[in-house]
PDB file of N, CA and C in Angstrom:
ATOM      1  N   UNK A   1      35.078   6.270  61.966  1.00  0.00           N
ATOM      2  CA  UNK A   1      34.222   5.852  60.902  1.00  0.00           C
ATOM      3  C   UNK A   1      33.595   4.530  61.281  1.00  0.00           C
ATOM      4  N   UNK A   2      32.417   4.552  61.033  1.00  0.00           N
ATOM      5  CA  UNK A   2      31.461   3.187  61.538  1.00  0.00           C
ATOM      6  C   UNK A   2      31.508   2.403  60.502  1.00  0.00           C
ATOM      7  N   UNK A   3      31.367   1.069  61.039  1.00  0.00           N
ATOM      8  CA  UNK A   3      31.240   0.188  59.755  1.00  0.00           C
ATOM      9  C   UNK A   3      29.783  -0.282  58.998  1.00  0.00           C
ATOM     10  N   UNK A   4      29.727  -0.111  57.752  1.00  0.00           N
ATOM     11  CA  UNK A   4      28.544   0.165  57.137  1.00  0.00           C
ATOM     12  C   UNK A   4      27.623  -1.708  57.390  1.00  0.00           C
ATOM     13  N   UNK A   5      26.359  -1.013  57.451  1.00  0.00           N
ATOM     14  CA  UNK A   5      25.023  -1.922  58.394  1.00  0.00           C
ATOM     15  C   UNK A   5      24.869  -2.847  57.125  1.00  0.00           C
ATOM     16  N   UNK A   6      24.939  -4.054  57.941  1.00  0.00           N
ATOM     17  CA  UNK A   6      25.078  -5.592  57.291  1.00  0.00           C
ATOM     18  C   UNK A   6      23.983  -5.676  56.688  1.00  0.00           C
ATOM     19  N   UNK A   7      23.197  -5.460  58.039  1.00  0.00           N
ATOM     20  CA  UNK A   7      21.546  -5.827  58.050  1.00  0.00           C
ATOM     21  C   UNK A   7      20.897  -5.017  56.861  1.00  0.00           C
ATOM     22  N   UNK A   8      21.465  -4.215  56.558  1.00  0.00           N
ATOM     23  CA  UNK A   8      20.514  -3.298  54.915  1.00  0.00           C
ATOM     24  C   UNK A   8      20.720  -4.714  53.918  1.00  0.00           C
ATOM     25  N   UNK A   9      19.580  -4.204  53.911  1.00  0.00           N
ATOM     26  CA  UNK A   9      19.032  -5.211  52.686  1.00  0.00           C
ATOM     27  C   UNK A   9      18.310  -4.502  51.621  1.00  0.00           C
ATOM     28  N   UNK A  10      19.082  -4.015  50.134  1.00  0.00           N
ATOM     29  CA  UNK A  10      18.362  -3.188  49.417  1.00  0.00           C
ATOM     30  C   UNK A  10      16.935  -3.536  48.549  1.00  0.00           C
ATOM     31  N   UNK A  11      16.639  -5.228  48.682  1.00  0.00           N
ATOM     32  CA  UNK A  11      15.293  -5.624  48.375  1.00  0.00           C
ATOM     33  C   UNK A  11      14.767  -5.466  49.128  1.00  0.00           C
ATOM     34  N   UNK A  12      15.141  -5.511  50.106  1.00  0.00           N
ATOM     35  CA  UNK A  12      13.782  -5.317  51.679  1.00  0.00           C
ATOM     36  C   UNK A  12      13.177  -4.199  51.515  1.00  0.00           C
ATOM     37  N   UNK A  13      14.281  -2.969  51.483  1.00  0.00           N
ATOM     38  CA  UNK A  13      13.951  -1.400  50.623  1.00  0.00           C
ATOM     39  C   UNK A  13      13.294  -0.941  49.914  1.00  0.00           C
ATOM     40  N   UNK A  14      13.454  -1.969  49.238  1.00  0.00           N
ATOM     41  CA  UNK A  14      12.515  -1.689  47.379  1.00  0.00           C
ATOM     42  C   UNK A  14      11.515  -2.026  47.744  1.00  0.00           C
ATOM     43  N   UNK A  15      10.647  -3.468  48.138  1.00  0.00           N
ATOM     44  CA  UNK A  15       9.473  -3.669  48.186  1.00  0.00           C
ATOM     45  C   UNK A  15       8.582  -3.371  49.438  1.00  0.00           C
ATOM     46  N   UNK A  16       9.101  -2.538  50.791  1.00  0.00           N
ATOM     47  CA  UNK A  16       9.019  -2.034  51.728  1.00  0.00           C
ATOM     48  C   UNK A  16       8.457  -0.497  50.945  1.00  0.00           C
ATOM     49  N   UNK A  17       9.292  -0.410  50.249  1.00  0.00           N
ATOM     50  CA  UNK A  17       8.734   1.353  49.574  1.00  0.00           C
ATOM     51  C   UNK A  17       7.569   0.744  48.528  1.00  0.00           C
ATOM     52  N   UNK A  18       7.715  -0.305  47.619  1.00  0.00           N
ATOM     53  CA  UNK A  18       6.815  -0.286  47.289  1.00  0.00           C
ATOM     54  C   UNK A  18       5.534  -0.818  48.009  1.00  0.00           C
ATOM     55  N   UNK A  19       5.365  -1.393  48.445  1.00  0.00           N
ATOM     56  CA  UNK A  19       4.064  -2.054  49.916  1.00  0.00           C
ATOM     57  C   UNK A  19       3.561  -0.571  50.193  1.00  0.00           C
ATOM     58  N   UNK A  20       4.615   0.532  50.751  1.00  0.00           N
ATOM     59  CA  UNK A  20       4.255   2.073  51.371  1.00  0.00           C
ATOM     60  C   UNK A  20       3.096   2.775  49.980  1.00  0.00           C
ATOM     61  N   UNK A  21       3.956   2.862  48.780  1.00  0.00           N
ATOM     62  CA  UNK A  21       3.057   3.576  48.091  1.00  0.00           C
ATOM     63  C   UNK A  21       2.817   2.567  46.738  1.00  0.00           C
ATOM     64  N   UNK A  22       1.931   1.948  46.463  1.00  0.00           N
ATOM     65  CA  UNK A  22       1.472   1.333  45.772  1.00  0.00           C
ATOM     66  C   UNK A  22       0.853   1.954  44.311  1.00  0.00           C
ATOM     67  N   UNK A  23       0.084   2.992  44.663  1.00  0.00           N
ATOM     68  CA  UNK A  23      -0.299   3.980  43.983  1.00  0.00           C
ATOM     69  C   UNK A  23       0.566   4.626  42.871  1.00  0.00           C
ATOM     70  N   UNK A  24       1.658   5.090  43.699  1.00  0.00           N
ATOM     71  CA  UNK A  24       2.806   6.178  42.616  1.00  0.00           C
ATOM     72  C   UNK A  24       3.471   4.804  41.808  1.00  0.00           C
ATOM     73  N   UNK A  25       3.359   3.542  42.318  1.00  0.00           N
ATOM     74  CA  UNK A  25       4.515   2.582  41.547  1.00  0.00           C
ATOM     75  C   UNK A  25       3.538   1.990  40.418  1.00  0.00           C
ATOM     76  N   UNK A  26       2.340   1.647  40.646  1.00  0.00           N
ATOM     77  CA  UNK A  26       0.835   1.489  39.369  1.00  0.00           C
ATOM     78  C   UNK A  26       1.237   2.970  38.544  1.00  0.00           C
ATOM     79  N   UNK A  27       1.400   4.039  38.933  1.00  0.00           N
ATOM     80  CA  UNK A  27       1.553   4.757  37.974  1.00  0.00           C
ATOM     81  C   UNK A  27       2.138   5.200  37.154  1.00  0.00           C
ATOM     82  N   UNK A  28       3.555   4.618  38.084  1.00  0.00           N
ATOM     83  CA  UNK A  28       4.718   4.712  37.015  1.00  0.00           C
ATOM     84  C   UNK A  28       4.817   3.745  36.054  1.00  0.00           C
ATOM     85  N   UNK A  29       4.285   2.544  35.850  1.00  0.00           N
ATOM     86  CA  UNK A  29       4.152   1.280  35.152  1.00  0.00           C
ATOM     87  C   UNK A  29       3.358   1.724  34.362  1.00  0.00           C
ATOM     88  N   UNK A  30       2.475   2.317  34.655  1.00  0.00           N
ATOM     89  CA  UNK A  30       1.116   2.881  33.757  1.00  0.00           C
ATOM     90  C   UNK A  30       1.899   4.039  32.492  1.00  0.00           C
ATOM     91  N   UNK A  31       2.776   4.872  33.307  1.00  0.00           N
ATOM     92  CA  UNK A  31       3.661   5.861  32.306  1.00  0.00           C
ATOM     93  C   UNK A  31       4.400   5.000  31.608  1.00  0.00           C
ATOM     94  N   UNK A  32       5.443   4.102  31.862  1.00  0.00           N
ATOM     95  CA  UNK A  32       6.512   3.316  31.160  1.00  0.00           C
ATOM     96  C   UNK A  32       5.177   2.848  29.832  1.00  0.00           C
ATOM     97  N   UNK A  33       4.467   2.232  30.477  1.00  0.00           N
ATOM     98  CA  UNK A  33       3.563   1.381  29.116  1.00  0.00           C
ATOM     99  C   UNK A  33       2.984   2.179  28.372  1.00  0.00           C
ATOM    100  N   UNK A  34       2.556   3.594  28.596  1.00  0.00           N
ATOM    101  CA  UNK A  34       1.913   4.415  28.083  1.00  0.00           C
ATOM    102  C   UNK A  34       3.046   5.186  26.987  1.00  0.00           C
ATOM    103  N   UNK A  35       4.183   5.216  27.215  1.00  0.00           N
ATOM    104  CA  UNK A  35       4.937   5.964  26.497  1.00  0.00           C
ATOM    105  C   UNK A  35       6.061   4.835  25.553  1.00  0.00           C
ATOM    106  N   UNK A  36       5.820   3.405  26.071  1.00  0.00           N
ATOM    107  CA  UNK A  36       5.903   2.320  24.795  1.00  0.00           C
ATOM    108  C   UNK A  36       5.193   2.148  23.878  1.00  0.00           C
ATOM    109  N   UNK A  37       3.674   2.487  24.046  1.00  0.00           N
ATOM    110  CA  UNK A  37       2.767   2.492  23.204  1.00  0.00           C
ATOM    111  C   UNK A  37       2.973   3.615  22.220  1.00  0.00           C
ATOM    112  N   UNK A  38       2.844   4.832  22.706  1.00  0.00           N
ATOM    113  CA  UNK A  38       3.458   5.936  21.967  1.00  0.00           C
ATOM    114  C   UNK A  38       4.439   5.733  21.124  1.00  0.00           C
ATOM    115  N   UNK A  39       5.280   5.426  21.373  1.00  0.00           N
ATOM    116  CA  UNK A  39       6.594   5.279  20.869  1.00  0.00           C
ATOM    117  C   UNK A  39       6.369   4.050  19.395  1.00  0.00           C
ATOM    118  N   UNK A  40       5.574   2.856  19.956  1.00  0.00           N
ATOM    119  CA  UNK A  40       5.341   1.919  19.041  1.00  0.00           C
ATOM    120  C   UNK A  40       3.887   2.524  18.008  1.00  0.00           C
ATOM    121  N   UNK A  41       3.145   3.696  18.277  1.00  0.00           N
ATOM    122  CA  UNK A  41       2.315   3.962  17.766  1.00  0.00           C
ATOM    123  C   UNK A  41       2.614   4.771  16.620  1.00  0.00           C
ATOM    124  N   UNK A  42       4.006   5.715  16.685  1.00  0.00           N
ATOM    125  CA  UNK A  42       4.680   6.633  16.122  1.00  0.00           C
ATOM    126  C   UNK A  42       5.194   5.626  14.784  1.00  0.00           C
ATOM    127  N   UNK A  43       5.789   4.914  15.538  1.00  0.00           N
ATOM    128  CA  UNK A  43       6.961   4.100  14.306  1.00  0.00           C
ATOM    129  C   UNK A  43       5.553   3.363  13.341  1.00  0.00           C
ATOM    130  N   UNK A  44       4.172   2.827  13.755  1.00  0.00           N
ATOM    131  CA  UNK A  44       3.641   2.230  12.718  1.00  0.00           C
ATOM    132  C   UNK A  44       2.691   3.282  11.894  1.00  0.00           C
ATOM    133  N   UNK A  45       2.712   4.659  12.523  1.00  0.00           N
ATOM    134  CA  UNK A  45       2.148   5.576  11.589  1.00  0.00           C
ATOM    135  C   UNK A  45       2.968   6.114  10.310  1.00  0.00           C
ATOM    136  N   UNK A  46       4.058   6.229  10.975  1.00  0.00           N
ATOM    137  CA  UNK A  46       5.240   6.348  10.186  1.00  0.00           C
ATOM    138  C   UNK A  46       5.513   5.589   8.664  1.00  0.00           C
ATOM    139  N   UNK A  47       5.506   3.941   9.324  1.00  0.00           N
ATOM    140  CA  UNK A  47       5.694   2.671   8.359  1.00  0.00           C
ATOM    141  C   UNK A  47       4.323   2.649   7.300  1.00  0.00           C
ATOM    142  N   UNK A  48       2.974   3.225   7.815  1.00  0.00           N
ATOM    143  CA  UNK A  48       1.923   2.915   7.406  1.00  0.00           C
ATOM    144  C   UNK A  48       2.057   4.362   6.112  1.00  0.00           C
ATOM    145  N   UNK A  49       2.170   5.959   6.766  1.00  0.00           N
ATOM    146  CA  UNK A  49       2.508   6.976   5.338  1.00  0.00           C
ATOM    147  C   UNK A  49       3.503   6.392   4.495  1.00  0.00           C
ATOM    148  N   UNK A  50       4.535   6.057   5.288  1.00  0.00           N
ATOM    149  CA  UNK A  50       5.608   5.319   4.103  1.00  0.00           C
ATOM    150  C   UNK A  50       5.022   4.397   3.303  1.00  0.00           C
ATOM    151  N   UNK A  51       4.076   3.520   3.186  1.00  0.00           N
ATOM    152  CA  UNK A  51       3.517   2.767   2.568  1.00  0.00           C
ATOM    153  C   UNK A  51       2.199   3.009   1.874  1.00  0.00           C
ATOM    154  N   UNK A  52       1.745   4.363   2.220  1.00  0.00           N
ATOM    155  CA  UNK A  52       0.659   5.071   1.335  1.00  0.00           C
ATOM    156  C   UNK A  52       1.045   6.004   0.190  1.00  0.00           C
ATOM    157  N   UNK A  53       2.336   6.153   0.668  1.00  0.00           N
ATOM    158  CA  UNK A  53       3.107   7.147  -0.377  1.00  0.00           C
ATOM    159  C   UNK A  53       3.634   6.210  -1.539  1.00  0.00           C
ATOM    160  N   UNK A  54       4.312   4.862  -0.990  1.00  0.00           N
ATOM    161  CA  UNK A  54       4.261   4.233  -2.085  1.00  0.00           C
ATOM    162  C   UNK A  54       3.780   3.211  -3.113  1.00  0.00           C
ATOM    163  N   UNK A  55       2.505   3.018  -2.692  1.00  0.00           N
ATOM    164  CA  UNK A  55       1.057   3.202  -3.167  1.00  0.00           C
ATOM    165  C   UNK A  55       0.330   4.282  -4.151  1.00  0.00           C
ATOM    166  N   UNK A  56       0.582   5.232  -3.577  1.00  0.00           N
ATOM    167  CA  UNK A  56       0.126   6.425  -4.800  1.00  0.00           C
ATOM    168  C   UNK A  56       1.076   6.699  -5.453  1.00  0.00           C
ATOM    169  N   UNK A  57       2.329   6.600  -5.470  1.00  0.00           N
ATOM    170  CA  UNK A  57       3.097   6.769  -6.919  1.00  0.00           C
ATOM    171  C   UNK A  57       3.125   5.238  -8.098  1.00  0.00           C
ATOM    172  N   UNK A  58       2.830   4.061  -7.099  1.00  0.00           N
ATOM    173  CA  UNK A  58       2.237   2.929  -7.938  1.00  0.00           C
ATOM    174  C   UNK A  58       1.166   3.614  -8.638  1.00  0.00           C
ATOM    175  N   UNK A  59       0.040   3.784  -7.923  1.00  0.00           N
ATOM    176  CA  UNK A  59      -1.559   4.355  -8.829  1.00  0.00           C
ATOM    177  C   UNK A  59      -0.910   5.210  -9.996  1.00  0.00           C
ATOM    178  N   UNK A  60       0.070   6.674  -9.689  1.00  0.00           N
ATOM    179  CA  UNK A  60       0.241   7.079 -10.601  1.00  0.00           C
ATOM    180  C   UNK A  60       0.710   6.729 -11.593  1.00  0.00           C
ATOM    181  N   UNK A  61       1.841   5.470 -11.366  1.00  0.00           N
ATOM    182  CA  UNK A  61       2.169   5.100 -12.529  1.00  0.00           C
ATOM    183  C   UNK A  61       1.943   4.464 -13.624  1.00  0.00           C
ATOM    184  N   UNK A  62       0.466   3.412 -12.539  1.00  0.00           N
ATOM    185  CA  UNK A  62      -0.154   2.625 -13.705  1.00  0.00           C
ATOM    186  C   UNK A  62      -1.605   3.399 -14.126  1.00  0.00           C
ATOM    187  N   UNK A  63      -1.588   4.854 -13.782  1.00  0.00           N
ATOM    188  CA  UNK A  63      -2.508   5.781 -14.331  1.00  0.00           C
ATOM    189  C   UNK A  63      -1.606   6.257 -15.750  1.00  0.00           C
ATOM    190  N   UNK A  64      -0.885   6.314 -16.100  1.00  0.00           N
ATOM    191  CA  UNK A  64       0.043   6.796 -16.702  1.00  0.00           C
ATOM    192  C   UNK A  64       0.083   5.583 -17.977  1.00  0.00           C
ATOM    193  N   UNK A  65       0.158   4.549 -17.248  1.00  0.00           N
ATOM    194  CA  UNK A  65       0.457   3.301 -18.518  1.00  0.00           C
ATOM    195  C   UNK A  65      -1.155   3.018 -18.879  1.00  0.00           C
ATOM    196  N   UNK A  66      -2.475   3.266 -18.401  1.00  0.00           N
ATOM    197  CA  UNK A  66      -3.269   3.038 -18.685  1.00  0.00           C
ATOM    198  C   UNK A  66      -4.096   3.693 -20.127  1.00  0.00           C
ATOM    199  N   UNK A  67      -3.819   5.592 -19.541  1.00  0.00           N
ATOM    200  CA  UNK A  67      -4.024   6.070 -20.318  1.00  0.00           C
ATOM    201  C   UNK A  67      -2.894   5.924 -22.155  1.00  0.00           C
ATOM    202  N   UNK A  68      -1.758   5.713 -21.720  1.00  0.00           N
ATOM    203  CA  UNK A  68      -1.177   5.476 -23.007  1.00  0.00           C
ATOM    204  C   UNK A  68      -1.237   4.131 -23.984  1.00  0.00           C
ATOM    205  N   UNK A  69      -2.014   3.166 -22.950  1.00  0.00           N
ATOM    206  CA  UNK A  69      -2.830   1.941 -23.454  1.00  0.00           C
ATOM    207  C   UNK A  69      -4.022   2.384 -24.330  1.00  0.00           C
ATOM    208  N   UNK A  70      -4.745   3.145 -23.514  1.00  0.00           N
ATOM    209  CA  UNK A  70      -5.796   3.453 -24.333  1.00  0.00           C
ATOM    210  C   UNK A  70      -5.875   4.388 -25.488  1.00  0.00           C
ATOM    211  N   UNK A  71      -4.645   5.351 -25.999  1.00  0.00           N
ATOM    212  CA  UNK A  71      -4.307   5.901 -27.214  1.00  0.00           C
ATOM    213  C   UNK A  71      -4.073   5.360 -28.015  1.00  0.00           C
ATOM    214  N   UNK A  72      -2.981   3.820 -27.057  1.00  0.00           N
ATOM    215  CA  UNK A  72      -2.396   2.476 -28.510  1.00  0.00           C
ATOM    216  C   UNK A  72      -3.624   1.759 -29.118  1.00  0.00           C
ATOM    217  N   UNK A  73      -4.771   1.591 -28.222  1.00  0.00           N
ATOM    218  CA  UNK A  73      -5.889   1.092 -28.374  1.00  0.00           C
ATOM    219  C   UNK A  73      -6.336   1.835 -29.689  1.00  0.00           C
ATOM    220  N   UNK A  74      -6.931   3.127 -29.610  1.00  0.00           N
ATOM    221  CA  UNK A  74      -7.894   3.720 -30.340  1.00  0.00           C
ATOM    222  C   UNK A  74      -6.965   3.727 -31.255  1.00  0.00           C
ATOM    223  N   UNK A  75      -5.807   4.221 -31.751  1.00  0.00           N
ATOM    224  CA  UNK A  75      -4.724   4.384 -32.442  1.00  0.00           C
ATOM    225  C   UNK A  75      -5.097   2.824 -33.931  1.00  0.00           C
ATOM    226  N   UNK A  76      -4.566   1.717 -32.617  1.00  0.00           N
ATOM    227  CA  UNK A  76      -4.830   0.528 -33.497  1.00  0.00           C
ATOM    228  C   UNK A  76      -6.533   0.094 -34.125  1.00  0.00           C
ATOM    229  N   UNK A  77      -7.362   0.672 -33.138  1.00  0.00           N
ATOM    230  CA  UNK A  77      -8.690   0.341 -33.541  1.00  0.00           C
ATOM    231  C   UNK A  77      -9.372   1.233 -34.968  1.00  0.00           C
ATOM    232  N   UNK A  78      -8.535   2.593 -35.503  1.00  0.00           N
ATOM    233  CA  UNK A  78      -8.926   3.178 -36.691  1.00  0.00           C
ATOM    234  C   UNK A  78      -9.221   2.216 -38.114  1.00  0.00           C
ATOM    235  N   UNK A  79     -10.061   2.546 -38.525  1.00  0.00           N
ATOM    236  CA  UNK A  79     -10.806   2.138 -39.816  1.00  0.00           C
ATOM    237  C   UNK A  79      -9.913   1.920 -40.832  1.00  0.00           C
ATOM    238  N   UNK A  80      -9.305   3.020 -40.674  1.00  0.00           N
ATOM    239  CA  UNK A  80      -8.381   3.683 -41.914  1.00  0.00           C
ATOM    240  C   UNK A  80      -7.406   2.516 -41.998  1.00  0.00           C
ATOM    241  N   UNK A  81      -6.723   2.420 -40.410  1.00  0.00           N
ATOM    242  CA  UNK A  81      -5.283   1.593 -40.588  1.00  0.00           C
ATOM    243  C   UNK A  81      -6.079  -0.057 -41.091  1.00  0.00           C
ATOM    244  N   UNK A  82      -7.400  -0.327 -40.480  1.00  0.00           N
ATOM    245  CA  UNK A  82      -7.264  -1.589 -40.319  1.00  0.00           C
ATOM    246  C   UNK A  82      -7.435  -1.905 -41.828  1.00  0.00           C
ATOM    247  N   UNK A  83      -7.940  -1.142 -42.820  1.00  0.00           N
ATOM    248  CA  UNK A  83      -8.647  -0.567 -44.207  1.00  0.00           C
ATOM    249  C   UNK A  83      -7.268  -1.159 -44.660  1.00  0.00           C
ATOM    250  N   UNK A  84      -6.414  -0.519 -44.413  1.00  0.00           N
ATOM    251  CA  UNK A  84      -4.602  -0.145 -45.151  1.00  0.00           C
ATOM    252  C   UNK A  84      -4.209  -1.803 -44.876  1.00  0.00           C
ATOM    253  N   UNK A  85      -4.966  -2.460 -43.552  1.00  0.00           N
ATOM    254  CA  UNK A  85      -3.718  -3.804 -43.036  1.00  0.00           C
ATOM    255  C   UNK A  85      -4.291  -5.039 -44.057  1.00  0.00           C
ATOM    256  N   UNK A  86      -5.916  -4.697 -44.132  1.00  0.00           N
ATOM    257  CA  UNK A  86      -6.430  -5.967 -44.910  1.00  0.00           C
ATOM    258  C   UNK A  86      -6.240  -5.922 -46.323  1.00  0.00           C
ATOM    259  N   UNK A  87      -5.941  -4.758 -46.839  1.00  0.00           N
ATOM    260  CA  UNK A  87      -5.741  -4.702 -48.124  1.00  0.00           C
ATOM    261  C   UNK A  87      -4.416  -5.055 -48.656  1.00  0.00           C
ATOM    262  N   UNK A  88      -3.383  -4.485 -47.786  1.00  0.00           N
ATOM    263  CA  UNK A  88      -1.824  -4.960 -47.929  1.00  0.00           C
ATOM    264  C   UNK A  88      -1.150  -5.995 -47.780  1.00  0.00           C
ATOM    265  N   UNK A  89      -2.013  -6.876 -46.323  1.00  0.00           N
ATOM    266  CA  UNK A  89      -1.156  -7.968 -45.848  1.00  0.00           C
ATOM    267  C   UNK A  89      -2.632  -9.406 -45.955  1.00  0.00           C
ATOM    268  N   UNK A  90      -3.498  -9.103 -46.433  1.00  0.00           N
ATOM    269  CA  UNK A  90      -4.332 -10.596 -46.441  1.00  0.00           C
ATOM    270  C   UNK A  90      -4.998 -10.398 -47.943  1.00  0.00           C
ATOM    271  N   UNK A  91      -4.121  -9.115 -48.713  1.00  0.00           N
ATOM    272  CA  UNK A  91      -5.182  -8.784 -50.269  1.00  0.00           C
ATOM    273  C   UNK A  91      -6.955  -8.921 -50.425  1.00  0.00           C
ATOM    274  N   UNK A  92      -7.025  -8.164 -49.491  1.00  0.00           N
ATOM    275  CA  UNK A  92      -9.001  -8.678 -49.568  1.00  0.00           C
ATOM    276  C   UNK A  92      -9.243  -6.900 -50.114  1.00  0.00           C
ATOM    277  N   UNK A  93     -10.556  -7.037 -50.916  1.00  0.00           N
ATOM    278  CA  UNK A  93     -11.099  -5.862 -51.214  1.00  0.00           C
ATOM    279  C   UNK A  93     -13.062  -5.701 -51.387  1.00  0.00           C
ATOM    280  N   UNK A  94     -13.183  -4.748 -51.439  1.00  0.00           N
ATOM    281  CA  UNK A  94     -14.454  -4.820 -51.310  1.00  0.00           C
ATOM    282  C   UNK A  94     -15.157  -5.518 -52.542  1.00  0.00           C
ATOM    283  N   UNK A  95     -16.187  -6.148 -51.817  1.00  0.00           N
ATOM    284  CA  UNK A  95     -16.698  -6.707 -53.420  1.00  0.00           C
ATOM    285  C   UNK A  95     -17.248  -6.032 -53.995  1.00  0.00           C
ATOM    286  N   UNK A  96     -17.130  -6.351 -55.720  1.00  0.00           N
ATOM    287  CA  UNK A  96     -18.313  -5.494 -56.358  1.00  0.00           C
ATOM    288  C   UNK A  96     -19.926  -5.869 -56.768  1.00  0.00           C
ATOM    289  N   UNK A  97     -20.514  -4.983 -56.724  1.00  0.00           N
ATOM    290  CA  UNK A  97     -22.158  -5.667 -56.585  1.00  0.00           C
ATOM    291  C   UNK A  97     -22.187  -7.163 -57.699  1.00  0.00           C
ATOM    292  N   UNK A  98     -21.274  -7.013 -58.715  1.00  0.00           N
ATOM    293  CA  UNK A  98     -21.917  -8.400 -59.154  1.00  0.00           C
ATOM    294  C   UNK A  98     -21.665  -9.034 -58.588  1.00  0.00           C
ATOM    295  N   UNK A  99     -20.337  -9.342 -57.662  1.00  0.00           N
ATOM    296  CA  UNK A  99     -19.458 -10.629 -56.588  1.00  0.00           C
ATOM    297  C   UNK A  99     -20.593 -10.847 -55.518  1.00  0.00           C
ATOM    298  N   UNK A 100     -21.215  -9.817 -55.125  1.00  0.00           N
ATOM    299  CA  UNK A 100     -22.354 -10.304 -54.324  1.00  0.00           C
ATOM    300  C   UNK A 100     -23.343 -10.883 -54.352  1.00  0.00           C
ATOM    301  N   UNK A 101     -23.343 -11.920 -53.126  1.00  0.00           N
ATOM    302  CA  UNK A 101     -24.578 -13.522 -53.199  1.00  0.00           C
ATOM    303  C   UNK A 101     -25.512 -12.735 -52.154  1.00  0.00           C
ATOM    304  N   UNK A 102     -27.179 -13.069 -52.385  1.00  0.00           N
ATOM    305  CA  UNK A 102     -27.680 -12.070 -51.281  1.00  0.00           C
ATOM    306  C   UNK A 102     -28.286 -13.878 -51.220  1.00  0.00           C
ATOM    307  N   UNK A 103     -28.711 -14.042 -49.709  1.00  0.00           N
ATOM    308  CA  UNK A 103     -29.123 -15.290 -49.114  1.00  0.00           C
ATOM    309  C   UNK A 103     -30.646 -14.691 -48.236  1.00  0.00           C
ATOM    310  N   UNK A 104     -31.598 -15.400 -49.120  1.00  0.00           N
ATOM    311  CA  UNK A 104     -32.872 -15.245 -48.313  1.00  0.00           C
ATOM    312  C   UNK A 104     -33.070 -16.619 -47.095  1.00  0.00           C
ATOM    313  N   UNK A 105     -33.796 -15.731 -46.268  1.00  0.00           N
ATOM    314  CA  UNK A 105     -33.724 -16.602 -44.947  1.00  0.00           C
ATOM    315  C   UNK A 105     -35.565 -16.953 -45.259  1.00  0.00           C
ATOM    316  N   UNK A 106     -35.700 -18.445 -45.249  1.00  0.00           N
ATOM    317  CA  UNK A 106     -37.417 -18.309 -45.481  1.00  0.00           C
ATOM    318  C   UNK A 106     -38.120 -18.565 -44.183  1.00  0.00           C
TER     319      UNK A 106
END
């Protein structure tokens, strides 16, 4: 059994092969970065639906409180009730034609 060669030098190796093909080692750098990008392109499409999804159940919900705003609205804006609130809680009533002052503008 021989004794294993001093002189190997496994950097000499490496950049000896790479010096030889320059080409295949640009391309493999080119794959590594190309499939980090991928990889980082995946996870922010991902993060970005996750964040459109919860976005539109926001919209829906304040579609939801909007429209039941606007029932409390019309609800409170009736004639009738506001008819019922001034008469009950500030005692005002309609005047009668004699109570009425008519004011000419000259």
């Amino acid at each position: 059994m021989s004794a294993p060669n001093t002189n190997f030098n496994l950097f000499s190796f490496v950049v000896a092969d790479v010096t030889r093909h320059p080409v295949r080692v640009l391309l493999f750098l080119a794959l590594l970065v190309s499939a980090g990008l991928v990889i980082f392109s995946a996870h922010h499409n991902r993060q970005m639906s996750i964040a459109i999804e919860r976005l539109m159940q926001e919209k829906d919900q304040l579609d939801v409180e909007w429209r039941n705003l606007v029932l409390e609205q019309s609800a409170l804006t009736e004639h009738n009730r506001i008819e019922a609130l001034v008469t009950s809680q500030l005692d005002m009533h309609r005047p009668l034609p004699s109570e009425e002052v008519v004011v000419r503008i000259k």
